[in-house]
PDB file of N, CA and C in Angstrom:
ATOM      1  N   UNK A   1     -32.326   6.693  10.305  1.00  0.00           N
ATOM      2  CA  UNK A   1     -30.908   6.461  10.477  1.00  0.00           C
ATOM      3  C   UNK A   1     -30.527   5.167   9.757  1.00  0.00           C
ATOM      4  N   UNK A   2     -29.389   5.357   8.575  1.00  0.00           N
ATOM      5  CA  UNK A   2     -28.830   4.068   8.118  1.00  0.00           C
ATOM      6  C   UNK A   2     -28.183   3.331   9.423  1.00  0.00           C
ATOM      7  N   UNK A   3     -28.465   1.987   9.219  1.00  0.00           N
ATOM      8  CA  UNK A   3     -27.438   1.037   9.859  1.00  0.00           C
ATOM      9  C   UNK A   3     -26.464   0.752   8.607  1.00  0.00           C
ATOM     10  N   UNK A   4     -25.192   0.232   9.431  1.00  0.00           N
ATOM     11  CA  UNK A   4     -23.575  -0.373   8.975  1.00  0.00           C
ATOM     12  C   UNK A   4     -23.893  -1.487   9.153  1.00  0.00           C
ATOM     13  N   UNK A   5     -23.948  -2.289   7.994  1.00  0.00           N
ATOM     14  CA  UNK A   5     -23.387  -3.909   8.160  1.00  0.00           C
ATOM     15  C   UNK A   5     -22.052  -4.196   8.341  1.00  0.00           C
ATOM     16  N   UNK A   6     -22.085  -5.456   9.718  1.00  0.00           N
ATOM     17  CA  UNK A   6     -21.203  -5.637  10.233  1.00  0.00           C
ATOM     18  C   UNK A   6     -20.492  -6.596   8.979  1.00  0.00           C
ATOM     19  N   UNK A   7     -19.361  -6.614   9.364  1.00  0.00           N
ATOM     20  CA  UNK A   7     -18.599  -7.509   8.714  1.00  0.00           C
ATOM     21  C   UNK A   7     -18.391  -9.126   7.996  1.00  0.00           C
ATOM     22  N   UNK A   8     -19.113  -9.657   9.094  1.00  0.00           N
ATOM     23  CA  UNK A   8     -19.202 -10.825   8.921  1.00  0.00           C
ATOM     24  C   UNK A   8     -20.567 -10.844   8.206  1.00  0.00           C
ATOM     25  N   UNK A   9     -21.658  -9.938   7.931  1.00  0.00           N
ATOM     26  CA  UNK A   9     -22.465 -10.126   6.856  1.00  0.00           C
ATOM     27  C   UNK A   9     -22.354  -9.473   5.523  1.00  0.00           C
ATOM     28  N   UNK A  10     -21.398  -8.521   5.636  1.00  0.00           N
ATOM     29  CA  UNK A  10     -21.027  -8.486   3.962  1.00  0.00           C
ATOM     30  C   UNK A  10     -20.276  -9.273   3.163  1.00  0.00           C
ATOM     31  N   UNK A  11     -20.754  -9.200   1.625  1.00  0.00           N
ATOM     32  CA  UNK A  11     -19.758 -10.185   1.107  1.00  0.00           C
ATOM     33  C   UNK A  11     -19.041  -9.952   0.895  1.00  0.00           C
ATOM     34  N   UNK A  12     -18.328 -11.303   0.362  1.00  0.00           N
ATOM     35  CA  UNK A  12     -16.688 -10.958   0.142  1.00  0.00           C
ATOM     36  C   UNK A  12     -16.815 -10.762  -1.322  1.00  0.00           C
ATOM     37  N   UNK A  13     -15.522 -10.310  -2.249  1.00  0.00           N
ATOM     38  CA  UNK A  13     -15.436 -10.258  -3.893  1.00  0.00           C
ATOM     39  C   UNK A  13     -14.030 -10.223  -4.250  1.00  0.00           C
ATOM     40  N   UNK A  14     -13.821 -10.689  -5.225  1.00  0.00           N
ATOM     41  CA  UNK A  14     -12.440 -11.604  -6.035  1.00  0.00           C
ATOM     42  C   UNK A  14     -11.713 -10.331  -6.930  1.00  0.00           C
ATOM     43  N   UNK A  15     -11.091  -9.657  -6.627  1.00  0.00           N
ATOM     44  CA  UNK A  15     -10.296  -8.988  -8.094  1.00  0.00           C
ATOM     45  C   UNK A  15      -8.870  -8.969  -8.239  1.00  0.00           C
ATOM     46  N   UNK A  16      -8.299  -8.366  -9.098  1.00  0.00           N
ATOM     47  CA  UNK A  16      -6.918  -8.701  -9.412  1.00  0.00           C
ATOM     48  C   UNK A  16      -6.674  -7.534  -9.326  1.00  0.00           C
ATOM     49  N   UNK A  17      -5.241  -7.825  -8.729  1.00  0.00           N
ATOM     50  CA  UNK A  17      -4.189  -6.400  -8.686  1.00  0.00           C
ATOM     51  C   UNK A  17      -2.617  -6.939  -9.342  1.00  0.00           C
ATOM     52  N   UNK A  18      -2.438  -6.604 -10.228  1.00  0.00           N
ATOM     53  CA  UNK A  18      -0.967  -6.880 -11.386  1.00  0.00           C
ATOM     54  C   UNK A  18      -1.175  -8.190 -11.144  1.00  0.00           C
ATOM     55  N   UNK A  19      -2.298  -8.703 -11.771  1.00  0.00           N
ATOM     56  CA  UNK A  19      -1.708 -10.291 -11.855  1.00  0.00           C
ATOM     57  C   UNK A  19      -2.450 -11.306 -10.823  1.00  0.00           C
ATOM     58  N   UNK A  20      -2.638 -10.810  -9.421  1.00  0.00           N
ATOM     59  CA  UNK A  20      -2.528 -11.532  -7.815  1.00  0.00           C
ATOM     60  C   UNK A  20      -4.352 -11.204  -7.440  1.00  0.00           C
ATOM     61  N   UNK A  21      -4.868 -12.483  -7.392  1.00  0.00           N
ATOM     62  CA  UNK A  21      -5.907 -12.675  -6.946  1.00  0.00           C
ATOM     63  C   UNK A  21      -6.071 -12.482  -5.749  1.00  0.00           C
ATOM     64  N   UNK A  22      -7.059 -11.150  -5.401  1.00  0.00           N
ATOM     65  CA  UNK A  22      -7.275 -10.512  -3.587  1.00  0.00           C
ATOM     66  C   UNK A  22      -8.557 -10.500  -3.501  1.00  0.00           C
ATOM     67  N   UNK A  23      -8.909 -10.456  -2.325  1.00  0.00           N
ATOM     68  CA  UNK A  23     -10.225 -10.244  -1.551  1.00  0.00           C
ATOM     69  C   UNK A  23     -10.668  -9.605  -0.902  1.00  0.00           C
ATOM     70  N   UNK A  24     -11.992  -8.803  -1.125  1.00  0.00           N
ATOM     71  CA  UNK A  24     -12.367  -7.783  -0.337  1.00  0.00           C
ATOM     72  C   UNK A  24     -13.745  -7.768   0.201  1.00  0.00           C
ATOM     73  N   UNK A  25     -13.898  -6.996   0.905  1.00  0.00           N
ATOM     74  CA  UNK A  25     -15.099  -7.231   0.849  1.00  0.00           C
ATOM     75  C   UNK A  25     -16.361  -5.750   0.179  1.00  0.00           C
ATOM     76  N   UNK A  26     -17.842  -6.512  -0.496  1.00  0.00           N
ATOM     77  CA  UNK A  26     -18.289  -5.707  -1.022  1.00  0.00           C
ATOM     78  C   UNK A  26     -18.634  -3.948  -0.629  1.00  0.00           C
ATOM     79  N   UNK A  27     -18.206  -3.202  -1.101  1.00  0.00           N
ATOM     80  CA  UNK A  27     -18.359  -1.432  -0.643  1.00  0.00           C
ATOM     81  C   UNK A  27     -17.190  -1.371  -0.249  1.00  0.00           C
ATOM     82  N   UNK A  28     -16.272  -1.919  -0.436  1.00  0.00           N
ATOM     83  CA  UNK A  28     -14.792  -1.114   0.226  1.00  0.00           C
ATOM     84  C   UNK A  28     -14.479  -0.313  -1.384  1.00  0.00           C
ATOM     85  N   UNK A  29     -13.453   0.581  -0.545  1.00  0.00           N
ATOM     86  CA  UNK A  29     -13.065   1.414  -1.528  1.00  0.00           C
ATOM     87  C   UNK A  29     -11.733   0.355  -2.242  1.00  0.00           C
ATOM     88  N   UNK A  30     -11.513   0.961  -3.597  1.00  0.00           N
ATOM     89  CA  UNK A  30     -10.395  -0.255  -4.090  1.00  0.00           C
ATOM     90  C   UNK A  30      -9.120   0.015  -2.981  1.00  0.00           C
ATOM     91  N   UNK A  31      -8.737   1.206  -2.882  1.00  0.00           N
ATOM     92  CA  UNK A  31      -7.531   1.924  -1.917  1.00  0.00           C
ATOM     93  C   UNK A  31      -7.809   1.093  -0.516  1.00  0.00           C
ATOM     94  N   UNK A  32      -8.386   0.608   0.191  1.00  0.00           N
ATOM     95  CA  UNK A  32      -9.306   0.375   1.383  1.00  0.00           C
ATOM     96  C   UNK A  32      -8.709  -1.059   1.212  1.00  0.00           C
ATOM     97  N   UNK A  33      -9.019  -1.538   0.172  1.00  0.00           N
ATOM     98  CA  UNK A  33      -8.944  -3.166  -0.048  1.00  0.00           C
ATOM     99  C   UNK A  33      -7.456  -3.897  -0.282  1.00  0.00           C
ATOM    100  N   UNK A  34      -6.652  -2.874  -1.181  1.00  0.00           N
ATOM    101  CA  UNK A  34      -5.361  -2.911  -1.553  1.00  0.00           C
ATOM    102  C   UNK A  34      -4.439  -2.905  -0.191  1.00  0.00           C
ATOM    103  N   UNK A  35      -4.832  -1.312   0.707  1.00  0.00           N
ATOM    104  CA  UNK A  35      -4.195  -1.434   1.644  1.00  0.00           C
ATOM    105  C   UNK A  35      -4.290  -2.681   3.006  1.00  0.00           C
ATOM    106  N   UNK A  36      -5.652  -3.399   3.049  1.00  0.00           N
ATOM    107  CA  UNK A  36      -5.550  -4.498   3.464  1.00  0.00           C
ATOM    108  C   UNK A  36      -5.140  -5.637   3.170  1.00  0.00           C
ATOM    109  N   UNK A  37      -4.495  -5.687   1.836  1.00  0.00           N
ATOM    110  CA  UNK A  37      -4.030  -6.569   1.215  1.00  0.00           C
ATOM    111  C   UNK A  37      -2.238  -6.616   1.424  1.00  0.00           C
ATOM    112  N   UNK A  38      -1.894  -5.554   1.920  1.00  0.00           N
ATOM    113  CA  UNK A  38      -0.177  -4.995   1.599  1.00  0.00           C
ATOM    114  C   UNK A  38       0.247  -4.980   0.534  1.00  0.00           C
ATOM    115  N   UNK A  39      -0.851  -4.926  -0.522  1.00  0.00           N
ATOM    116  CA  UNK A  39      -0.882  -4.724  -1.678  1.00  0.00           C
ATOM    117  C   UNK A  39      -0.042  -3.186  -1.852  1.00  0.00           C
ATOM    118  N   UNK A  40       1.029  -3.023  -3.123  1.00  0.00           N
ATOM    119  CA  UNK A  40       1.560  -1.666  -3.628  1.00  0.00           C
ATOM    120  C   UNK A  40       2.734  -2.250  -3.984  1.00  0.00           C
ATOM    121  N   UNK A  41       3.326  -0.889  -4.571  1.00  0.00           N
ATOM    122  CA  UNK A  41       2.695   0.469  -4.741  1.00  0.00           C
ATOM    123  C   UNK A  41       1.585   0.628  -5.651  1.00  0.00           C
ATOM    124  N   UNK A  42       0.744   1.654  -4.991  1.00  0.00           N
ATOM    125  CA  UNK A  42      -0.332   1.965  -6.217  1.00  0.00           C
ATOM    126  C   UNK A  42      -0.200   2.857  -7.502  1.00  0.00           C
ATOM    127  N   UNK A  43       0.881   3.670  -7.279  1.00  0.00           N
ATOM    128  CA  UNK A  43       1.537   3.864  -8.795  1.00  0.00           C
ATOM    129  C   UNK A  43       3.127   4.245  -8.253  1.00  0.00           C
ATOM    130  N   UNK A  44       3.474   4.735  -9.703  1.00  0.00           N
ATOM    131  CA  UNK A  44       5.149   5.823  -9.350  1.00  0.00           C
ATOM    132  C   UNK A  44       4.912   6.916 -10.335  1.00  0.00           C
ATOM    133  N   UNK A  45       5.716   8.006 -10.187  1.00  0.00           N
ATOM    134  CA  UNK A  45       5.556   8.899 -10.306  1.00  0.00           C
ATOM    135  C   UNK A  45       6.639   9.240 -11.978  1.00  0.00           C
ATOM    136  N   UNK A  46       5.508  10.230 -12.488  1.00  0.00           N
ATOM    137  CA  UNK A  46       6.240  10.416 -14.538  1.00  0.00           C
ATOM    138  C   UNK A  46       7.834  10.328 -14.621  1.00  0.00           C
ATOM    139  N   UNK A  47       7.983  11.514 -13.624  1.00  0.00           N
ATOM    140  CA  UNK A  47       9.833  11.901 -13.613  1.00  0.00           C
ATOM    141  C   UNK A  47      10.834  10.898 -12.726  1.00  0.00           C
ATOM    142  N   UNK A  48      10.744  10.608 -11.722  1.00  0.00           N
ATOM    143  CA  UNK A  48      11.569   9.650 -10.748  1.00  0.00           C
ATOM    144  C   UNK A  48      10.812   8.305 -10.491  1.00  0.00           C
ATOM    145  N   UNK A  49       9.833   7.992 -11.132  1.00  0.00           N
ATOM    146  CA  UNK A  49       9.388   6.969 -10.805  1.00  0.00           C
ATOM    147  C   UNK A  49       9.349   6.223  -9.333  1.00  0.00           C
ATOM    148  N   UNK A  50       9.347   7.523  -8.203  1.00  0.00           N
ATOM    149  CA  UNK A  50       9.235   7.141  -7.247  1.00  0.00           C
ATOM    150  C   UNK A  50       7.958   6.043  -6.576  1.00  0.00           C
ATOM    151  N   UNK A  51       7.838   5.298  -6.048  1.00  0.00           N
ATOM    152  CA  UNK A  51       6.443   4.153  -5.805  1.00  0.00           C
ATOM    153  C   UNK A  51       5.325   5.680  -4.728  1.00  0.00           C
ATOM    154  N   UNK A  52       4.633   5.425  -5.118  1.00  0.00           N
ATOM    155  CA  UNK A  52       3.238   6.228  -4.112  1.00  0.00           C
ATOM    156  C   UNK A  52       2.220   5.198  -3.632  1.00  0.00           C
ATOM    157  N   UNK A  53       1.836   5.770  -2.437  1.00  0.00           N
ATOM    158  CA  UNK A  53       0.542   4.314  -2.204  1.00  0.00           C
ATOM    159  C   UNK A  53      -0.252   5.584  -1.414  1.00  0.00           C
ATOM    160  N   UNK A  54      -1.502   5.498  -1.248  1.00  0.00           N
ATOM    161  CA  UNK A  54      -2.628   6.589  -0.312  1.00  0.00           C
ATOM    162  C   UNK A  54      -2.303   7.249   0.557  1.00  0.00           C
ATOM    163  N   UNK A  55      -2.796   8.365   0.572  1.00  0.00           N
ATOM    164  CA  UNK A  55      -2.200   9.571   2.124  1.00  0.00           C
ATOM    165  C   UNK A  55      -2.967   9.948   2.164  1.00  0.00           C
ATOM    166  N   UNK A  56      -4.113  10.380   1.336  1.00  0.00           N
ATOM    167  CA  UNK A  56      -5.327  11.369   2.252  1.00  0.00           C
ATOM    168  C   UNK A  56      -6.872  10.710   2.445  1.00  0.00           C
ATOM    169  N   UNK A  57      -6.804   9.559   1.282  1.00  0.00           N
ATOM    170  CA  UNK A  57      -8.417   8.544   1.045  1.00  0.00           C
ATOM    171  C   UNK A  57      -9.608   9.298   1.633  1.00  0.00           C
ATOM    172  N   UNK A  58      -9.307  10.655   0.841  1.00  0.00           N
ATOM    173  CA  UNK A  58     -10.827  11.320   0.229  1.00  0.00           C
ATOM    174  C   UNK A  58     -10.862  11.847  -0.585  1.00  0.00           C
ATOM    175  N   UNK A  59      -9.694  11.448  -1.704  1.00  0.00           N
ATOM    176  CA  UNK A  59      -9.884  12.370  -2.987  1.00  0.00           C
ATOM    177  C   UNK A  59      -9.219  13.276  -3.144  1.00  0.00           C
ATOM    178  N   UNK A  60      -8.106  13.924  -2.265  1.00  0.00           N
ATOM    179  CA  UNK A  60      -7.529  15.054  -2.445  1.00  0.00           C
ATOM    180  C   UNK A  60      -5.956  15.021  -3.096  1.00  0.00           C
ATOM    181  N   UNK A  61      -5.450  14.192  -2.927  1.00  0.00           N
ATOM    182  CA  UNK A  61      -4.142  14.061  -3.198  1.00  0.00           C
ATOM    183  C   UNK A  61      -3.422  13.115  -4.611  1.00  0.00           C
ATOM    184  N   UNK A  62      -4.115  12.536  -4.797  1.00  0.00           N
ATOM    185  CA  UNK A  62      -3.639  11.950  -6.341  1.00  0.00           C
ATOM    186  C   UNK A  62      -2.490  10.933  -6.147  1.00  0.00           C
ATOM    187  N   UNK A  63      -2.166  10.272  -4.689  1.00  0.00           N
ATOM    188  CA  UNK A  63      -1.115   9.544  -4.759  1.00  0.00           C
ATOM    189  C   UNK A  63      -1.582   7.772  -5.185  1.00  0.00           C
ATOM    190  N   UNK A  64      -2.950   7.890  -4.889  1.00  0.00           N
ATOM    191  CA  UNK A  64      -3.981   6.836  -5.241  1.00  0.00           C
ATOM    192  C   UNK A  64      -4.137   6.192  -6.524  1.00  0.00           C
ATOM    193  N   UNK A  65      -3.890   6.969  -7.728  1.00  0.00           N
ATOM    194  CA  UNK A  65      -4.045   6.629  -8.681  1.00  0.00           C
ATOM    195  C   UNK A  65      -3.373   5.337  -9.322  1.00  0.00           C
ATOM    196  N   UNK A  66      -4.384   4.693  -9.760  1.00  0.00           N
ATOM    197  CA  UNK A  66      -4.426   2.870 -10.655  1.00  0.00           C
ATOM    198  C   UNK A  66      -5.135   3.096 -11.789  1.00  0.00           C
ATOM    199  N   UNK A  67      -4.863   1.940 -12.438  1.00  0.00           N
ATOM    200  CA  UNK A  67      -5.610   1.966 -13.738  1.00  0.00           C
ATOM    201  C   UNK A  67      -6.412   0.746 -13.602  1.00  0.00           C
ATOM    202  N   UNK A  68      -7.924   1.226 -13.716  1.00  0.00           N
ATOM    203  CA  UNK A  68      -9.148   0.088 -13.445  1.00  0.00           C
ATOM    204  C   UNK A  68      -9.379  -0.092 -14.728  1.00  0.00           C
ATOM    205  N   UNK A  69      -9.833  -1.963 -14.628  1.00  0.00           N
ATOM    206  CA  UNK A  69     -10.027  -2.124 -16.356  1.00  0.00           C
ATOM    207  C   UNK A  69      -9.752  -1.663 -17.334  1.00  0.00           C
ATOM    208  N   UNK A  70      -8.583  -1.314 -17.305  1.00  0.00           N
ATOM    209  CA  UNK A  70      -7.788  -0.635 -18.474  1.00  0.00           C
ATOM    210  C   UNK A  70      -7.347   1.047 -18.832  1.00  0.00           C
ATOM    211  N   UNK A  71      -8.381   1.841 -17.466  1.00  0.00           N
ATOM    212  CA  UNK A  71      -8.574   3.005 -17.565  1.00  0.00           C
ATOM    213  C   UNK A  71      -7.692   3.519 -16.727  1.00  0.00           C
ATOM    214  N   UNK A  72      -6.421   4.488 -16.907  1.00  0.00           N
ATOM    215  CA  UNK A  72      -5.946   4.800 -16.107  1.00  0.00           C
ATOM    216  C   UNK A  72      -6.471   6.092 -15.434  1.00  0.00           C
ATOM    217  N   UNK A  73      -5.726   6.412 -14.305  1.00  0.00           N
ATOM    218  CA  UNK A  73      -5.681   8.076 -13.770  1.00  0.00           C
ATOM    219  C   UNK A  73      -6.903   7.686 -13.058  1.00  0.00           C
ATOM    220  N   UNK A  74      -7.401   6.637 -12.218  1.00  0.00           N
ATOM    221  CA  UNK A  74      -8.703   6.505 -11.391  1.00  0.00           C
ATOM    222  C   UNK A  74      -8.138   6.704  -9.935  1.00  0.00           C
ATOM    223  N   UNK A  75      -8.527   7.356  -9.013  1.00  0.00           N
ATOM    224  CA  UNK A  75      -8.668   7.428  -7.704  1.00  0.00           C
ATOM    225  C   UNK A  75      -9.228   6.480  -7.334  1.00  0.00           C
ATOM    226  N   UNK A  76      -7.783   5.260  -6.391  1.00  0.00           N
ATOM    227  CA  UNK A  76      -8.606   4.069  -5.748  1.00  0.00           C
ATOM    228  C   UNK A  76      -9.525   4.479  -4.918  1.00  0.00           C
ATOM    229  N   UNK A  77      -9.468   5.397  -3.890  1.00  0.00           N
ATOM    230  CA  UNK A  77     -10.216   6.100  -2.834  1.00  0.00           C
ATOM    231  C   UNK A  77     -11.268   6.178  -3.010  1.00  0.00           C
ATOM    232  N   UNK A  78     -11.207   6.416  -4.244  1.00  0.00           N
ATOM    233  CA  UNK A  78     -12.981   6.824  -4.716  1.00  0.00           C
ATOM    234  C   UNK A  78     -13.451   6.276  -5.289  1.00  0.00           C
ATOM    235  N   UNK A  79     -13.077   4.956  -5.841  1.00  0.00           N
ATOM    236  CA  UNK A  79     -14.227   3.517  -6.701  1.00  0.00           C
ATOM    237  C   UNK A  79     -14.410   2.700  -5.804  1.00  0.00           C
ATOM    238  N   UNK A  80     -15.256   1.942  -5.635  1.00  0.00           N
ATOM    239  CA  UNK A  80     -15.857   0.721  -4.733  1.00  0.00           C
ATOM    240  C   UNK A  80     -15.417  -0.440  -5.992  1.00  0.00           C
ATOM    241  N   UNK A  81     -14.352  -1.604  -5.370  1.00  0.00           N
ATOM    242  CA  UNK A  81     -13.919  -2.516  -5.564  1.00  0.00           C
ATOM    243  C   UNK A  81     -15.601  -3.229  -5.994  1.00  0.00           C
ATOM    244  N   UNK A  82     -15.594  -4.032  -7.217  1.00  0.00           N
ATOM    245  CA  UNK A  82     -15.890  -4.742  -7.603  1.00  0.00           C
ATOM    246  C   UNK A  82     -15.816  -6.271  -8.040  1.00  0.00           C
ATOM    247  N   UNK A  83     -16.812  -6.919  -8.208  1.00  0.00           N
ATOM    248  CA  UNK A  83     -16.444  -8.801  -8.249  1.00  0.00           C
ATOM    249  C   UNK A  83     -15.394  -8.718  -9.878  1.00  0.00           C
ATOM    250  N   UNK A  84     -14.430  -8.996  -9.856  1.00  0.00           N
ATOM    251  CA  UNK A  84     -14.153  -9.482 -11.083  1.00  0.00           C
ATOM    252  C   UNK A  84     -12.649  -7.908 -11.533  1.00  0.00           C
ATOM    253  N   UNK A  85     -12.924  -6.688 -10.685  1.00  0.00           N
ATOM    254  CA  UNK A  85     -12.426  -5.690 -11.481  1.00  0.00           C
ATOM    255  C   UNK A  85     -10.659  -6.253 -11.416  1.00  0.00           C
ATOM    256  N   UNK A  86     -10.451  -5.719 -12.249  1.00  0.00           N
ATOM    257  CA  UNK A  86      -8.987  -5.822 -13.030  1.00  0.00           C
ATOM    258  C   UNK A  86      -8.087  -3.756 -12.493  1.00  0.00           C
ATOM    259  N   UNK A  87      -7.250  -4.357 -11.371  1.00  0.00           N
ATOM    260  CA  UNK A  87      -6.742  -3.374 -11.243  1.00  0.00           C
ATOM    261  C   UNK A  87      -5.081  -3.476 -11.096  1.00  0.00           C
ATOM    262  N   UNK A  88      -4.475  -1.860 -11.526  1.00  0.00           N
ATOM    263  CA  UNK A  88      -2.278  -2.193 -12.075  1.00  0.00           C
ATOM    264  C   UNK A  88      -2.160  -1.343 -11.562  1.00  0.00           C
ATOM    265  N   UNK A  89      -1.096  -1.584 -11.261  1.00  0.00           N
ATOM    266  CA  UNK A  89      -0.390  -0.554 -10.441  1.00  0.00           C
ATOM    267  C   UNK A  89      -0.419   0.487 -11.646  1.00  0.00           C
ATOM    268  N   UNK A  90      -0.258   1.940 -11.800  1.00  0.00           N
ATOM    269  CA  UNK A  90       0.104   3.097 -12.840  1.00  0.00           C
ATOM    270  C   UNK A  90       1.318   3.216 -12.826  1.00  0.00           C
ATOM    271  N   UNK A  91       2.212   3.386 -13.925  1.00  0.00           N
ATOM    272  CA  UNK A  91       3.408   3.422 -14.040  1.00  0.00           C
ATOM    273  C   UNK A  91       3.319   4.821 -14.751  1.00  0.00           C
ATOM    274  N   UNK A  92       3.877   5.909 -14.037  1.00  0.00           N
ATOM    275  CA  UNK A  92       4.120   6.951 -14.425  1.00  0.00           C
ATOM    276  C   UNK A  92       2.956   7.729 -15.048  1.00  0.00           C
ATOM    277  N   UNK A  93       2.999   8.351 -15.947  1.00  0.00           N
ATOM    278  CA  UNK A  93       2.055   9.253 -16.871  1.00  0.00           C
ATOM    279  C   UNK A  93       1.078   8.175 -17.220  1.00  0.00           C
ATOM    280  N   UNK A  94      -0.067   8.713 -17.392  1.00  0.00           N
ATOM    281  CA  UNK A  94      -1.100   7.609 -17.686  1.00  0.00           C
ATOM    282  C   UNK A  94      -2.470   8.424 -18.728  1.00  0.00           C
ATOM    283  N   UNK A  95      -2.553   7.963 -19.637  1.00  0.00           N
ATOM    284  CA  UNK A  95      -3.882   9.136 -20.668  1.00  0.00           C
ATOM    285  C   UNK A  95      -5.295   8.298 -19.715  1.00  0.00           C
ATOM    286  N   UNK A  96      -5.874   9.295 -19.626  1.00  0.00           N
ATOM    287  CA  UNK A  96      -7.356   8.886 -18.760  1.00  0.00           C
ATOM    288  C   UNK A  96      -7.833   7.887 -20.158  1.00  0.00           C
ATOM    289  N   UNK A  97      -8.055   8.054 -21.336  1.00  0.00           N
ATOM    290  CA  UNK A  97      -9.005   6.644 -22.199  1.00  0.00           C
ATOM    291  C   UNK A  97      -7.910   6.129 -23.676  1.00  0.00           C
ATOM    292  N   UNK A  98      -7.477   5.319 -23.336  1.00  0.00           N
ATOM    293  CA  UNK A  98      -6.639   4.750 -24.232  1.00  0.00           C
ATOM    294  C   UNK A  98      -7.194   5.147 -25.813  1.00  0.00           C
TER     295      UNK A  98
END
């Protein structure tokens, strides 16, 4: 049986969201970290540019989507926040590799 490290022994890690230096801690999902942050919206949408931020955080719904290090169309839900990663809000339509 895995054990869960508690909280106070994981580390913490530094990344950016549009600009704004946040903190998370290591193995959170980026979506996980943002929403503890009151960080958003995490994108808007091609046609109305309505703001979206997470509703299902397992992959199913696509309201998650940011652009990590430059890459858009990533499911925060589903990357583990990293020391250093560079994450934007998505503004509308986004090509997965520049």
């Amino acid at each position: 049986m895995t054990r869960i490290a508690s909280c106070k022994s994981r580390t913490q890690v530094k990344f950016q969201f549009n600009g704004e230096t946040l903190t998370a801690f290591n193995g959170d999902s980026v979506a996980a970290a943002l929403l503890a942050s009151n960080a958003g919206p995490f994108r808007t949408t091609p046609v109305s540019h309505a703001p979206r931020n997470p509703y299902c955080m397992m992959g199913i719904c696509f309201d998650c989507l940011v652009t990590i290090d430059g890459v858009g169309n990533r499911q925060a839900c589903l990357c583990e926040v990293t020391d250093g990663m560079q994450v934007e809000t998505q503004l509308g339509r986004r090509d997965i590799a520049k």
